[in-house]
PDB file of N, CA and C in Angstrom:
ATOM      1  N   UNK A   1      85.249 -36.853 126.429  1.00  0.00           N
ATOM      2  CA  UNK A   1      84.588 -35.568 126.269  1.00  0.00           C
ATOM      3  C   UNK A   1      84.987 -34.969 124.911  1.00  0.00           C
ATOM      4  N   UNK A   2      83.902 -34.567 124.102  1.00  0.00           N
ATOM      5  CA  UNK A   2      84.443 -34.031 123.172  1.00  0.00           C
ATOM      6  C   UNK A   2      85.233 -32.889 122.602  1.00  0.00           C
ATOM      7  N   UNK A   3      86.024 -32.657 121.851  1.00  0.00           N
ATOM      8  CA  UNK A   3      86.988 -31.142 121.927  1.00  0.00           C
ATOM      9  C   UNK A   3      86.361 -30.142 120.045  1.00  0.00           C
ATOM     10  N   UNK A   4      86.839 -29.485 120.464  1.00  0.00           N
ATOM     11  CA  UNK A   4      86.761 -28.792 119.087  1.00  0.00           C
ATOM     12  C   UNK A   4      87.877 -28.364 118.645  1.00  0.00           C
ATOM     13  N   UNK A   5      88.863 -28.593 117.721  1.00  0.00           N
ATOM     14  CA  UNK A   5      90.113 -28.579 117.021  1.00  0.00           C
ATOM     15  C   UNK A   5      90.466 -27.227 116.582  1.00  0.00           C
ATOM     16  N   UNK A   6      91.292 -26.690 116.463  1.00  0.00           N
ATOM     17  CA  UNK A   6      91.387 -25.376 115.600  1.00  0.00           C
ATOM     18  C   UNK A   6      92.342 -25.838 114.117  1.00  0.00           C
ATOM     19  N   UNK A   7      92.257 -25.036 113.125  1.00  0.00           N
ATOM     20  CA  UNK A   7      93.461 -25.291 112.329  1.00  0.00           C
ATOM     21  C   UNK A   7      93.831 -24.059 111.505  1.00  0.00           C
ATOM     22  N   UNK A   8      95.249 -23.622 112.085  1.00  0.00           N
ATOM     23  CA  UNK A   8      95.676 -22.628 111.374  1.00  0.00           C
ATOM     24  C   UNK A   8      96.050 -22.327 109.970  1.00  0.00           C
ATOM     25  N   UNK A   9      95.119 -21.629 109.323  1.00  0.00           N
ATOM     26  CA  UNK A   9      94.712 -21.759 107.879  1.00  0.00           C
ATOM     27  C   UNK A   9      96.149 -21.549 107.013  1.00  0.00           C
ATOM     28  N   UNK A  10      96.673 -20.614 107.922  1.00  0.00           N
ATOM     29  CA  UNK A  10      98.201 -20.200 107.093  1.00  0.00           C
ATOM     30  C   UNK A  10      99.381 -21.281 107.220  1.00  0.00           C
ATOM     31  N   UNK A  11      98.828 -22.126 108.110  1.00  0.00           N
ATOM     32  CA  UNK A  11      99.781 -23.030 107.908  1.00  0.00           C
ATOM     33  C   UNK A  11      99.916 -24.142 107.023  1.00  0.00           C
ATOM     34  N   UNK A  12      98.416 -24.799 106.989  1.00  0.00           N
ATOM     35  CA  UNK A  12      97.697 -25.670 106.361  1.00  0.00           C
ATOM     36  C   UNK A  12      98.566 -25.960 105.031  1.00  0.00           C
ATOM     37  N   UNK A  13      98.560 -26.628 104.322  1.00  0.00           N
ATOM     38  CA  UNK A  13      98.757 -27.285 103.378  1.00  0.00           C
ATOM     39  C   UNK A  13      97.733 -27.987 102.659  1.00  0.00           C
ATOM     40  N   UNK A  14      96.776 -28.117 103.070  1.00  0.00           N
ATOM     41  CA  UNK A  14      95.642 -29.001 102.094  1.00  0.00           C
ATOM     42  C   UNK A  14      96.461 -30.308 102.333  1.00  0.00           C
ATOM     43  N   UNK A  15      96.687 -31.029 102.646  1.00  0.00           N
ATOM     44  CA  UNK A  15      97.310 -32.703 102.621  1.00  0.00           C
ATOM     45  C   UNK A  15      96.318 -33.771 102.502  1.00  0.00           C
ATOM     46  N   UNK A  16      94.938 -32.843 103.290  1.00  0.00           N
ATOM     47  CA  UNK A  16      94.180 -33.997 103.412  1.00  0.00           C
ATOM     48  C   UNK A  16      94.264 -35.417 104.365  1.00  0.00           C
ATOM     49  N   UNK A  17      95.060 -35.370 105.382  1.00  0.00           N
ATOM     50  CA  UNK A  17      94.934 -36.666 106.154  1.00  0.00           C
ATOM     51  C   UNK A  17      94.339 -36.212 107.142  1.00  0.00           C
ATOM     52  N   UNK A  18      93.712 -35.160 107.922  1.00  0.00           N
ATOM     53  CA  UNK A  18      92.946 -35.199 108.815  1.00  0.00           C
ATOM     54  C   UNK A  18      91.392 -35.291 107.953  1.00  0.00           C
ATOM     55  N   UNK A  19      91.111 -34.921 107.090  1.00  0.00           N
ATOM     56  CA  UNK A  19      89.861 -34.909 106.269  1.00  0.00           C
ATOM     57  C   UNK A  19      89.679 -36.370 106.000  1.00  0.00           C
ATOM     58  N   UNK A  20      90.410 -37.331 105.575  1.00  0.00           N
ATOM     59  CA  UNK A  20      90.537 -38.685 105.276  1.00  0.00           C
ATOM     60  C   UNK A  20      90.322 -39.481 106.490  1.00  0.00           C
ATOM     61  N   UNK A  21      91.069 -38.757 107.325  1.00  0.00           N
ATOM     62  CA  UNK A  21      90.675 -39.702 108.824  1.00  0.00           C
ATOM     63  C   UNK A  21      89.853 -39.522 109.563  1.00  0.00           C
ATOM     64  N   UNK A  22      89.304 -38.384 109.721  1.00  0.00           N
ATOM     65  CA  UNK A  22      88.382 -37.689 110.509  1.00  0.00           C
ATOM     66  C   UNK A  22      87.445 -36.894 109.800  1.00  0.00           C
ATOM     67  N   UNK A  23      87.016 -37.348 109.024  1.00  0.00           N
ATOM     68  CA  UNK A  23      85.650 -36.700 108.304  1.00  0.00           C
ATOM     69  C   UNK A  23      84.016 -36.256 108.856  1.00  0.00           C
ATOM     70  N   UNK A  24      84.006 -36.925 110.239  1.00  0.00           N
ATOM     71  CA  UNK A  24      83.300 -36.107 111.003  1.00  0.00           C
ATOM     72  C   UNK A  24      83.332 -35.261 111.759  1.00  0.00           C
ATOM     73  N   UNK A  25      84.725 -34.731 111.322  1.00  0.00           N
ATOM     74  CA  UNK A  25      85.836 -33.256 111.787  1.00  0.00           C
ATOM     75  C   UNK A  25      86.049 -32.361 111.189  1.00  0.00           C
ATOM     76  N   UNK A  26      86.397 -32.900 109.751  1.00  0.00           N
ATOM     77  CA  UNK A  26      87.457 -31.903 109.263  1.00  0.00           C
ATOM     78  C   UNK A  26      86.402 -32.164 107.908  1.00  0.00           C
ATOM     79  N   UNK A  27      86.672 -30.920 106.812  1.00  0.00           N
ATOM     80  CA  UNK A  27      86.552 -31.078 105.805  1.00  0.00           C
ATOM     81  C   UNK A  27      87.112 -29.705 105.098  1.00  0.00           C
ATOM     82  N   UNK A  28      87.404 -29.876 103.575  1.00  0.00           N
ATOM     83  CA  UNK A  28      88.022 -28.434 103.253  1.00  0.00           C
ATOM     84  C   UNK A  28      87.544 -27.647 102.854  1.00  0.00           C
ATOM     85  N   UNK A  29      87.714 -26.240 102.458  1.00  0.00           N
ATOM     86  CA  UNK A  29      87.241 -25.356 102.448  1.00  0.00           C
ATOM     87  C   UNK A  29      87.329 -24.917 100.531  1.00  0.00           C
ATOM     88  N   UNK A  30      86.937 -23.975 101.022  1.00  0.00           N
ATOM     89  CA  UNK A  30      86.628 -23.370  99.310  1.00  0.00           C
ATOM     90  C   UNK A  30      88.306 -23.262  98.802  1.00  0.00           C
ATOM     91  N   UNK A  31      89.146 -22.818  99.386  1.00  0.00           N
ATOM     92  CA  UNK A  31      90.396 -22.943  99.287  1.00  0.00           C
ATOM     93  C   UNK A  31      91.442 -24.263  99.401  1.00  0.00           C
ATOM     94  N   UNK A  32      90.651 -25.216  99.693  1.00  0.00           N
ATOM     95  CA  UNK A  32      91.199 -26.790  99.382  1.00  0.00           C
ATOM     96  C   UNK A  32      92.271 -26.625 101.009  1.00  0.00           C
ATOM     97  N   UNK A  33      91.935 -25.904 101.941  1.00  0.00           N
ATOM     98  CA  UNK A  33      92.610 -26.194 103.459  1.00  0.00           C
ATOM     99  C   UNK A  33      90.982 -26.630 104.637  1.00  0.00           C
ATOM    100  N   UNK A  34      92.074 -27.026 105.205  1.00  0.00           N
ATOM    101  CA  UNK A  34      91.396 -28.048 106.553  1.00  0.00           C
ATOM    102  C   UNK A  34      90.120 -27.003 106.819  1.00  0.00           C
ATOM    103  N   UNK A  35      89.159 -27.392 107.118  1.00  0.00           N
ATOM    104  CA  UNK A  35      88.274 -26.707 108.461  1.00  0.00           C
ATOM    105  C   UNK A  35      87.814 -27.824 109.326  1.00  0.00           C
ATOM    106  N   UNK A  36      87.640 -27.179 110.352  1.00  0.00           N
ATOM    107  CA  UNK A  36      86.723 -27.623 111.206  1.00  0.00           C
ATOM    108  C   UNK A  36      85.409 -27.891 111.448  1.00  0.00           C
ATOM    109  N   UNK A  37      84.443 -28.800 110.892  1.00  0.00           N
ATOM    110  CA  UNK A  37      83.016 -29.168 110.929  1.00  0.00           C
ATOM    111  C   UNK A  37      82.419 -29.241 112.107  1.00  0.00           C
ATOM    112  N   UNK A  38      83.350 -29.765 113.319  1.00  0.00           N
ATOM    113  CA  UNK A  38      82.515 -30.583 114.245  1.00  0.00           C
ATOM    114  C   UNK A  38      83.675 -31.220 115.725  1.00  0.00           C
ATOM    115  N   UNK A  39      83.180 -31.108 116.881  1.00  0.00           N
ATOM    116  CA  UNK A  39      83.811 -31.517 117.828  1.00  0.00           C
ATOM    117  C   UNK A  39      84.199 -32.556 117.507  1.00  0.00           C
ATOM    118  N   UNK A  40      84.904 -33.340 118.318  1.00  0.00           N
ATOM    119  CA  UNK A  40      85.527 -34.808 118.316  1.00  0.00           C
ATOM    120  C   UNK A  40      85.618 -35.204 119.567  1.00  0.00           C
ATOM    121  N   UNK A  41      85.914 -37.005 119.143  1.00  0.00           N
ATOM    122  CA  UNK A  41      86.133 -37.298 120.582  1.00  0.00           C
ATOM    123  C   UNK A  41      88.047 -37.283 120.802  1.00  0.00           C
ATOM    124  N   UNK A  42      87.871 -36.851 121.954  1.00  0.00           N
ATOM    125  CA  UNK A  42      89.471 -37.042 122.781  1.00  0.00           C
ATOM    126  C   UNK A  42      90.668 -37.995 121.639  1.00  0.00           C
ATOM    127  N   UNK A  43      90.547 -39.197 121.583  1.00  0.00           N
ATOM    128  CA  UNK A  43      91.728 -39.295 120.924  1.00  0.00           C
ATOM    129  C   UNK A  43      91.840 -39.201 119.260  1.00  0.00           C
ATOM    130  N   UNK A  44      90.716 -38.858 118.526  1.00  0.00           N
ATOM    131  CA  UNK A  44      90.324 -38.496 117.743  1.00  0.00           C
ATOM    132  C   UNK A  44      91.106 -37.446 116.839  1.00  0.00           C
ATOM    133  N   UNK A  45      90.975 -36.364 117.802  1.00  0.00           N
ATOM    134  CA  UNK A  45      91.639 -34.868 117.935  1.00  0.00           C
ATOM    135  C   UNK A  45      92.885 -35.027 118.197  1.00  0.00           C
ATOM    136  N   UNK A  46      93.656 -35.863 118.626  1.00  0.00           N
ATOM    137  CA  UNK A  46      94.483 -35.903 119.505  1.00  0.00           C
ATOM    138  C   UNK A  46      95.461 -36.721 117.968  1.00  0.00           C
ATOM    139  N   UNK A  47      94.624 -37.472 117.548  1.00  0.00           N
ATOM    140  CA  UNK A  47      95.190 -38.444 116.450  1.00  0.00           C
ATOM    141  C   UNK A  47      95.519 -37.421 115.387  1.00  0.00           C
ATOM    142  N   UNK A  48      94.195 -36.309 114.625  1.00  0.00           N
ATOM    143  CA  UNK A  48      94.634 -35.313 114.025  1.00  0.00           C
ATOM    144  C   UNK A  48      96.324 -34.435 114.349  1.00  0.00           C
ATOM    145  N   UNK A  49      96.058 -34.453 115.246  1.00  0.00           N
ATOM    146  CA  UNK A  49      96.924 -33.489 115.827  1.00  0.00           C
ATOM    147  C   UNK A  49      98.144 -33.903 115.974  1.00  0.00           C
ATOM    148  N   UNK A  50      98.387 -34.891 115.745  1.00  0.00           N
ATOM    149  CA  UNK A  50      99.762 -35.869 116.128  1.00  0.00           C
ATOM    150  C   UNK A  50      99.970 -36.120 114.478  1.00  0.00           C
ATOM    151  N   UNK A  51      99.328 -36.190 113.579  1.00  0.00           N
ATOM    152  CA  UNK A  51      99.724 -36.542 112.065  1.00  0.00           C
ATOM    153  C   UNK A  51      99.593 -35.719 111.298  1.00  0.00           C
ATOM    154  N   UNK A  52      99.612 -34.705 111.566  1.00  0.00           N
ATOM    155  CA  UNK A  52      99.448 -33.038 110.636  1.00  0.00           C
ATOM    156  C   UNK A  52     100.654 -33.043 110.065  1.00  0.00           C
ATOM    157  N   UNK A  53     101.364 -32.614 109.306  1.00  0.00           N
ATOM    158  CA  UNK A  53     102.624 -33.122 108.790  1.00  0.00           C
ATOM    159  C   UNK A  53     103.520 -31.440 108.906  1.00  0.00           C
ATOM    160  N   UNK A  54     102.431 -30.630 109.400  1.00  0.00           N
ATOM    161  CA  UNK A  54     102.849 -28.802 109.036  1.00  0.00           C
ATOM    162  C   UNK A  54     102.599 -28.329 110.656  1.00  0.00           C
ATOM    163  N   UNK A  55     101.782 -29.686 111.204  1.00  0.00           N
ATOM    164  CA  UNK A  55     101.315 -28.937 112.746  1.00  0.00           C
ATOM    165  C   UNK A  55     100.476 -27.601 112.597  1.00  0.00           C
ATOM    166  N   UNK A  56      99.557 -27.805 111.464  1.00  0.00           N
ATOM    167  CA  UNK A  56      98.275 -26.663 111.231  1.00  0.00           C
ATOM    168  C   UNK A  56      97.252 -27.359 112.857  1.00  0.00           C
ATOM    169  N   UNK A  57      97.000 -28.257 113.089  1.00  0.00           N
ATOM    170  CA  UNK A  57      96.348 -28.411 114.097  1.00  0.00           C
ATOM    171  C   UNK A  57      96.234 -28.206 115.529  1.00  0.00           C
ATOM    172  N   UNK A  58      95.453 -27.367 116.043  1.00  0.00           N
ATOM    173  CA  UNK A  58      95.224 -27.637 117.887  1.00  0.00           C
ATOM    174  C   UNK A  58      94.504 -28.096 118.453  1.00  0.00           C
ATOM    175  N   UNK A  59      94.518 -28.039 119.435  1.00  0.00           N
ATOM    176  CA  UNK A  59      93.288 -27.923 120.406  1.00  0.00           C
ATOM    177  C   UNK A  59      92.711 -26.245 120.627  1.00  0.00           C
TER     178      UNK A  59
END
């Protein structure tokens, strides 16, 4: 089932590995941090969320 991610902007870092991995997720913003484009599937999100290096990511 698919989820929709959150990512806390103040935490963010711009790193770029959820954008790299998940580009039918994530992409950045005018400010070079994460957004959110688009639901995902389950381990997808789950993969983001486990390699955030700042833990900007949720569910």
């Amino acid at each position: 089932m698919p989820k929709k991610p959150c990512v806390d902007k103040d935490t963010c870092i711009g790193c770029g590995l959820c954008v790299g991995s998940h580009p039918e997720i994530f992409a950045f913003d005018d400010e070079g941090k994460a957004d959110v484009i688009a639901e995902g599937e389950d381990a997808d999100v789950e993969d983001a969320i486990s390699s955030c290096p700042v833990s900007a990511i949720s569910e």
